[in-house]
PDB file of N, CA and C in Angstrom:
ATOM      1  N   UNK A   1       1.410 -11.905  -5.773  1.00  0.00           N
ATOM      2  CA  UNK A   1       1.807 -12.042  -4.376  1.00  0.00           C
ATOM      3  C   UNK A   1       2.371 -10.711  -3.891  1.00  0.00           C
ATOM      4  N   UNK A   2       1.898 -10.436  -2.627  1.00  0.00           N
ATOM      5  CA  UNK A   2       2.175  -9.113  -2.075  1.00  0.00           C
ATOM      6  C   UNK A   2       4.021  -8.852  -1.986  1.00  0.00           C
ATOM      7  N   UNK A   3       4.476  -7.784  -1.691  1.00  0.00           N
ATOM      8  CA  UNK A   3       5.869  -7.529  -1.461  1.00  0.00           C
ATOM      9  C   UNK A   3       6.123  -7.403  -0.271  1.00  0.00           C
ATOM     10  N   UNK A   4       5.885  -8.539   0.819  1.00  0.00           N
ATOM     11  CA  UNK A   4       6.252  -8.116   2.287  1.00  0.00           C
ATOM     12  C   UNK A   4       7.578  -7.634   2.428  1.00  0.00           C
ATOM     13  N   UNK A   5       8.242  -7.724   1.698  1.00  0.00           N
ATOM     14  CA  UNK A   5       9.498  -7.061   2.345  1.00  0.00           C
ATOM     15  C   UNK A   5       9.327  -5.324   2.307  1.00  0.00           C
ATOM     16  N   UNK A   6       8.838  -4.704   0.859  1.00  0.00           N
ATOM     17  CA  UNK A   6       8.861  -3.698   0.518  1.00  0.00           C
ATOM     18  C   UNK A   6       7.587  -2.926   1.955  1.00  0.00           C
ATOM     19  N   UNK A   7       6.456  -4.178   2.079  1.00  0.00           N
ATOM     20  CA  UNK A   7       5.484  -3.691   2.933  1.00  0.00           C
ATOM     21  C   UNK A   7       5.815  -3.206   4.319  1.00  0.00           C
ATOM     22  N   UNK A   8       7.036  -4.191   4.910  1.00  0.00           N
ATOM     23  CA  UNK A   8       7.675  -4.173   6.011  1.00  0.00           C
ATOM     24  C   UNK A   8       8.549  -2.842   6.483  1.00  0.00           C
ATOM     25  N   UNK A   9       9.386  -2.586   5.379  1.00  0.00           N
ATOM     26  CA  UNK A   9       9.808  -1.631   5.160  1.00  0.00           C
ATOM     27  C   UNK A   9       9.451  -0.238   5.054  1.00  0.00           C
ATOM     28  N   UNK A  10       8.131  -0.368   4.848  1.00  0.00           N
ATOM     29  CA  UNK A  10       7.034   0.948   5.018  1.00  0.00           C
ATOM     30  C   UNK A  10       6.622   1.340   5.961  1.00  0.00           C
ATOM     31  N   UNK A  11       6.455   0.251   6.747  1.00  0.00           N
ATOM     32  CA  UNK A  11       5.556  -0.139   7.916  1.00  0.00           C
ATOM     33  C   UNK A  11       7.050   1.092   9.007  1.00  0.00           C
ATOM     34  N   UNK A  12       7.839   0.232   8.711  1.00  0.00           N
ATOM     35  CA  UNK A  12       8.582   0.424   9.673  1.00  0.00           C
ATOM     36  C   UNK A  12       9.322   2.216   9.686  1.00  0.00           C
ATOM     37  N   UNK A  13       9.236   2.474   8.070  1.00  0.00           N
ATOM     38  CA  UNK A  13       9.486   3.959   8.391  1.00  0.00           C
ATOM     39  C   UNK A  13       8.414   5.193   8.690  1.00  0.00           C
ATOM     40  N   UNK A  14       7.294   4.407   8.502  1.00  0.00           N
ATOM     41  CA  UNK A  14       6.023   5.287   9.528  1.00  0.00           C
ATOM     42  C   UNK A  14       6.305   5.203  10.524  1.00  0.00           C
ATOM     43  N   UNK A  15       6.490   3.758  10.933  1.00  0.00           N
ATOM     44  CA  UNK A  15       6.695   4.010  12.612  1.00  0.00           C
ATOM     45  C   UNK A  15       7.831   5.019  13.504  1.00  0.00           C
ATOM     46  N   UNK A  16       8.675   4.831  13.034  1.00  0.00           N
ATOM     47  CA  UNK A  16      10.215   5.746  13.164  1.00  0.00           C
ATOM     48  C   UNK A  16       9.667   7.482  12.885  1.00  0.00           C
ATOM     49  N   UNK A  17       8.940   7.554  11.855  1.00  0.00           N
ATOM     50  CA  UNK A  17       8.907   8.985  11.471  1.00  0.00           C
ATOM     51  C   UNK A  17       7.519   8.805  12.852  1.00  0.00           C
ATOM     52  N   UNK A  18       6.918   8.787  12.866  1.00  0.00           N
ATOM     53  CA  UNK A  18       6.051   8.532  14.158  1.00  0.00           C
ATOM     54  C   UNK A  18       6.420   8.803  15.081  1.00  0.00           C
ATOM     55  N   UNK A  19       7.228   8.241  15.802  1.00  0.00           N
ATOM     56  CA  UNK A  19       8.065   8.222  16.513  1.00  0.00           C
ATOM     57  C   UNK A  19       8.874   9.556  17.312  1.00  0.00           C
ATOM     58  N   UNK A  20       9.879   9.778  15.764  1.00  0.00           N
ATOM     59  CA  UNK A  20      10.395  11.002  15.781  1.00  0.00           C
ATOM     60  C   UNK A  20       9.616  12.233  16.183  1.00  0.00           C
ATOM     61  N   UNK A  21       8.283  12.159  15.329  1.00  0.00           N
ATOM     62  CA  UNK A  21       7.384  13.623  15.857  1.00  0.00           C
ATOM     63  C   UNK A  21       7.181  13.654  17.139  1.00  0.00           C
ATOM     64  N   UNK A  22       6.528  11.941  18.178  1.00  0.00           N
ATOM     65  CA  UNK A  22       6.112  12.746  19.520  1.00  0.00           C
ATOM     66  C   UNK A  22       7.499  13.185  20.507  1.00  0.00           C
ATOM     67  N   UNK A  23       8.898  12.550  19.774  1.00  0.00           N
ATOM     68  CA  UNK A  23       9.978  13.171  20.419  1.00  0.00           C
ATOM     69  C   UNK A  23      10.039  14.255  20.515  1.00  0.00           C
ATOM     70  N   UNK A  24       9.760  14.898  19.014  1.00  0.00           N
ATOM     71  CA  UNK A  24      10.236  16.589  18.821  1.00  0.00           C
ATOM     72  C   UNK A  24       9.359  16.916  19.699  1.00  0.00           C
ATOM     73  N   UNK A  25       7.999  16.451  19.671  1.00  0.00           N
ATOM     74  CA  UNK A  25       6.911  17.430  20.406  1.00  0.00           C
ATOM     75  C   UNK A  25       7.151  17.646  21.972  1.00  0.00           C
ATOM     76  N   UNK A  26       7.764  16.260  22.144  1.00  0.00           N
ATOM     77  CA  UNK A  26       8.297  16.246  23.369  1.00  0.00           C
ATOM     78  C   UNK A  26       9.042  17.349  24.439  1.00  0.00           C
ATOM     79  N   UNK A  27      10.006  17.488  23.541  1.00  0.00           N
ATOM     80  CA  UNK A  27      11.264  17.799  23.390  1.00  0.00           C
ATOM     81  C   UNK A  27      10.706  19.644  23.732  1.00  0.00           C
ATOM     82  N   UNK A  28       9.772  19.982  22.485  1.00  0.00           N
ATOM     83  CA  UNK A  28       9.279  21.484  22.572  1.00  0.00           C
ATOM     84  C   UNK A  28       8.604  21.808  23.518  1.00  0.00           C
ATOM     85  N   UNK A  29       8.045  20.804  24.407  1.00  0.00           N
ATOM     86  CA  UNK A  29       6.689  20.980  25.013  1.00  0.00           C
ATOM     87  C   UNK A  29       7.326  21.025  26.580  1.00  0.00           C
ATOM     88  N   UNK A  30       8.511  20.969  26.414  1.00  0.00           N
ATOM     89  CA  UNK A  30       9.140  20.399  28.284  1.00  0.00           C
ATOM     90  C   UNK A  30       9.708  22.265  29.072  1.00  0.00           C
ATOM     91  N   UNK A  31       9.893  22.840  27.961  1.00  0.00           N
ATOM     92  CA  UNK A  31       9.738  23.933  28.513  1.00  0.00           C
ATOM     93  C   UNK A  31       8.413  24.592  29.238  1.00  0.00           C
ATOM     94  N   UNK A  32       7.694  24.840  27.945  1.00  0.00           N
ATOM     95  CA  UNK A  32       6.428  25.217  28.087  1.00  0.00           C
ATOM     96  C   UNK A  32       5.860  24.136  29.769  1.00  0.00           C
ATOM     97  N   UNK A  33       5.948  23.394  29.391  1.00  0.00           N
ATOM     98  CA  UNK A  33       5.248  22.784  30.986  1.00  0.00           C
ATOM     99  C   UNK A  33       6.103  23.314  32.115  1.00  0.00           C
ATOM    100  N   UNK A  34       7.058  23.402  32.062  1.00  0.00           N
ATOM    101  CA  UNK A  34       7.909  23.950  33.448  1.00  0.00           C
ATOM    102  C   UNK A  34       7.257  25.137  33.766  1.00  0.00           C
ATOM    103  N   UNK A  35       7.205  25.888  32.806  1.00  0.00           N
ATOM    104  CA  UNK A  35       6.519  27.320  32.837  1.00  0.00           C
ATOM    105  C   UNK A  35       5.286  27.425  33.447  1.00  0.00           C
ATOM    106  N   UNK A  36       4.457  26.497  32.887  1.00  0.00           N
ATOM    107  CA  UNK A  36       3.337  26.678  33.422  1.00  0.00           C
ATOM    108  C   UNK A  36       2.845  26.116  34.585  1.00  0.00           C
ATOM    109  N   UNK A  37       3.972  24.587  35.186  1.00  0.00           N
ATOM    110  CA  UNK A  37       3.580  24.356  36.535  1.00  0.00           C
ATOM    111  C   UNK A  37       4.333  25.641  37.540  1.00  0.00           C
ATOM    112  N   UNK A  38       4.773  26.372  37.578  1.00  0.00           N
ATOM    113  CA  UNK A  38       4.962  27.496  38.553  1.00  0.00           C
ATOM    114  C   UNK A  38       5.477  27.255  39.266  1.00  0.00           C
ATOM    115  N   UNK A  39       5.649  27.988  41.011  1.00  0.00           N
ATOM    116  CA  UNK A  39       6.576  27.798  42.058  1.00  0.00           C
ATOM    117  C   UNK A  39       5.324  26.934  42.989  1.00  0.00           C
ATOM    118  N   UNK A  40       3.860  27.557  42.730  1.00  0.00           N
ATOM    119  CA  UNK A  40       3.106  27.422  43.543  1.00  0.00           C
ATOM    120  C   UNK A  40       2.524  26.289  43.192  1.00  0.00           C
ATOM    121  N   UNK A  41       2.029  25.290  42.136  1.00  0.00           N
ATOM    122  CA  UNK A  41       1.860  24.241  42.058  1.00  0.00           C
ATOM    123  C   UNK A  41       2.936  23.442  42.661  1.00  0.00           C
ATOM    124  N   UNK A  42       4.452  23.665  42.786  1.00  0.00           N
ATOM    125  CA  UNK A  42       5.049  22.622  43.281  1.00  0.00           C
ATOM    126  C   UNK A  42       4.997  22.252  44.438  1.00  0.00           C
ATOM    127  N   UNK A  43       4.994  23.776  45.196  1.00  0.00           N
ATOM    128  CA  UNK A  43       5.145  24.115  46.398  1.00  0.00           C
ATOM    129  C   UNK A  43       3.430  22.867  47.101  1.00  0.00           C
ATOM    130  N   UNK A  44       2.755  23.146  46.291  1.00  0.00           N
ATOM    131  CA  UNK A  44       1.400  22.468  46.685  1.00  0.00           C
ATOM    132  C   UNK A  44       1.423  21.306  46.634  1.00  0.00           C
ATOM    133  N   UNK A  45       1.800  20.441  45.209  1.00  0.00           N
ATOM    134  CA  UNK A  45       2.171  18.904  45.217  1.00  0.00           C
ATOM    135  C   UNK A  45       3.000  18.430  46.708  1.00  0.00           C
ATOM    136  N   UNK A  46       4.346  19.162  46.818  1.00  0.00           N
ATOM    137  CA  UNK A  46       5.189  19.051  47.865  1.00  0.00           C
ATOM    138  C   UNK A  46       4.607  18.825  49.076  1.00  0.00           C
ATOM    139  N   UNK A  47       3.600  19.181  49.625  1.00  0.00           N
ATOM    140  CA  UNK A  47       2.614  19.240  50.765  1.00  0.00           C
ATOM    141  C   UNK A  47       2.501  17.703  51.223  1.00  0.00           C
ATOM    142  N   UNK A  48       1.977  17.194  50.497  1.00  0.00           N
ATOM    143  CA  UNK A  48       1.503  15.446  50.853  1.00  0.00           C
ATOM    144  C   UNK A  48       2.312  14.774  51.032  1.00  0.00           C
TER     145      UNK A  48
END
């Protein structure tokens, strides 16, 4: 018989470490986008 608990427990720290990465990526990536939407993309969104 399988070990659902042990399985559960696996399950669940992939998900968390999962998790954690698209935070970090998040997290790194929020600069970089500021940067690259500019003055003049905003200025353009702002329009409508």
């Amino acid at each position: 018989m399988p070990a659902y608990n042990e399985m559960y427990l696996a399950l669940f720290r992939a998900t968390e470490k999962a998790a954690n990465i698209l935070i970090e990526a998040q997290q790194k990536m929020r600069g970089t986008l500021h940067l690259r939407i500019g003055y003049g993309a905003k200025a353009r969104y702002n329009q409508k």
